[in-house]
Protein backbone atom coordinates (compact mmCIF):
# COMPACT_ATOMS: atom_id res chain seq x y z
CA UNK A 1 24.13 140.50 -224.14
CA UNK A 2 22.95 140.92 -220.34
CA UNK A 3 19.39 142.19 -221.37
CA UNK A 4 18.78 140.19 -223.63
CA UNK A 5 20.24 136.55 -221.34
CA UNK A 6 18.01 138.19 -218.65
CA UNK A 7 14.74 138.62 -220.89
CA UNK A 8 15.55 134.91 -222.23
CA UNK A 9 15.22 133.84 -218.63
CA UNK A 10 12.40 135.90 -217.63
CA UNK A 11 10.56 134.70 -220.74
CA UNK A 12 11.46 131.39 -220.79
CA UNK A 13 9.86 130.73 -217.01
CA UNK A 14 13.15 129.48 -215.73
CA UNK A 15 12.55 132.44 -213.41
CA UNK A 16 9.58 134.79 -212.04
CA UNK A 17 11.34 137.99 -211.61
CA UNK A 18 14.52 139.57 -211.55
CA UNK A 19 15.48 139.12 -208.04
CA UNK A 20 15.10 135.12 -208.78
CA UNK A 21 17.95 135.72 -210.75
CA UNK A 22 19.82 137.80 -209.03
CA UNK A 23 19.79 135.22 -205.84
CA UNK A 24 20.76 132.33 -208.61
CA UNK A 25 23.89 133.61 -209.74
CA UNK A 26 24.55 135.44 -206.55
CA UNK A 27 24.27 139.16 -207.71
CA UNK A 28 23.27 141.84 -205.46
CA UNK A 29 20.06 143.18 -207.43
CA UNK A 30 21.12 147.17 -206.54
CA UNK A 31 24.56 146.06 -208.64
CA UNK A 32 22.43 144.87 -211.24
CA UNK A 33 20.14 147.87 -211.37
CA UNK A 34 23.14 149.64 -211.43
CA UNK A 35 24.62 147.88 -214.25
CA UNK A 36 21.24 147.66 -216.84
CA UNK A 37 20.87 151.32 -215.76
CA UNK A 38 24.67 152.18 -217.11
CA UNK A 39 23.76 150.96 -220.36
CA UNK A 40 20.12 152.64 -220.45
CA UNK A 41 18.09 150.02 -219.36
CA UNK A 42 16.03 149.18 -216.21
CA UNK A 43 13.55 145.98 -215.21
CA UNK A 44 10.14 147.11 -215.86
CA UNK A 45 8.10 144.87 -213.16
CA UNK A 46 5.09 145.11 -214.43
CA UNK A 47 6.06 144.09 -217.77
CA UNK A 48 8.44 141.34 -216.15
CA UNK A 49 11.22 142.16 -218.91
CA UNK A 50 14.35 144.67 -219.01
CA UNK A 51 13.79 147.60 -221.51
């Protein structure tokens, strides 16, 4: 459900990158590298998207 909230987001335009979102809801973005990265995922920058 994360990946796929984040990637609507990110998709969407509501925000640039993931650290846009991060600062919105008040994240650190290391917890939430941590956290996509638990479940086998990670932001791919170039991409803009979490895969």
């Amino acid at each position: 459900m994360l990946v796929s909230s984040i990637n609507f987001l990110l998709r969407d335009e509501e925000f640039e990158n993931l650290d846009q979102i991060c600062n919105c809801y008040n994240v650190e973005r290391e917890e939430m590298d941590r956290l996509l990265a638990s479940q086998g995922y990670a932001y791919q920058e170039k991409l803009n998207c979490v895969k």
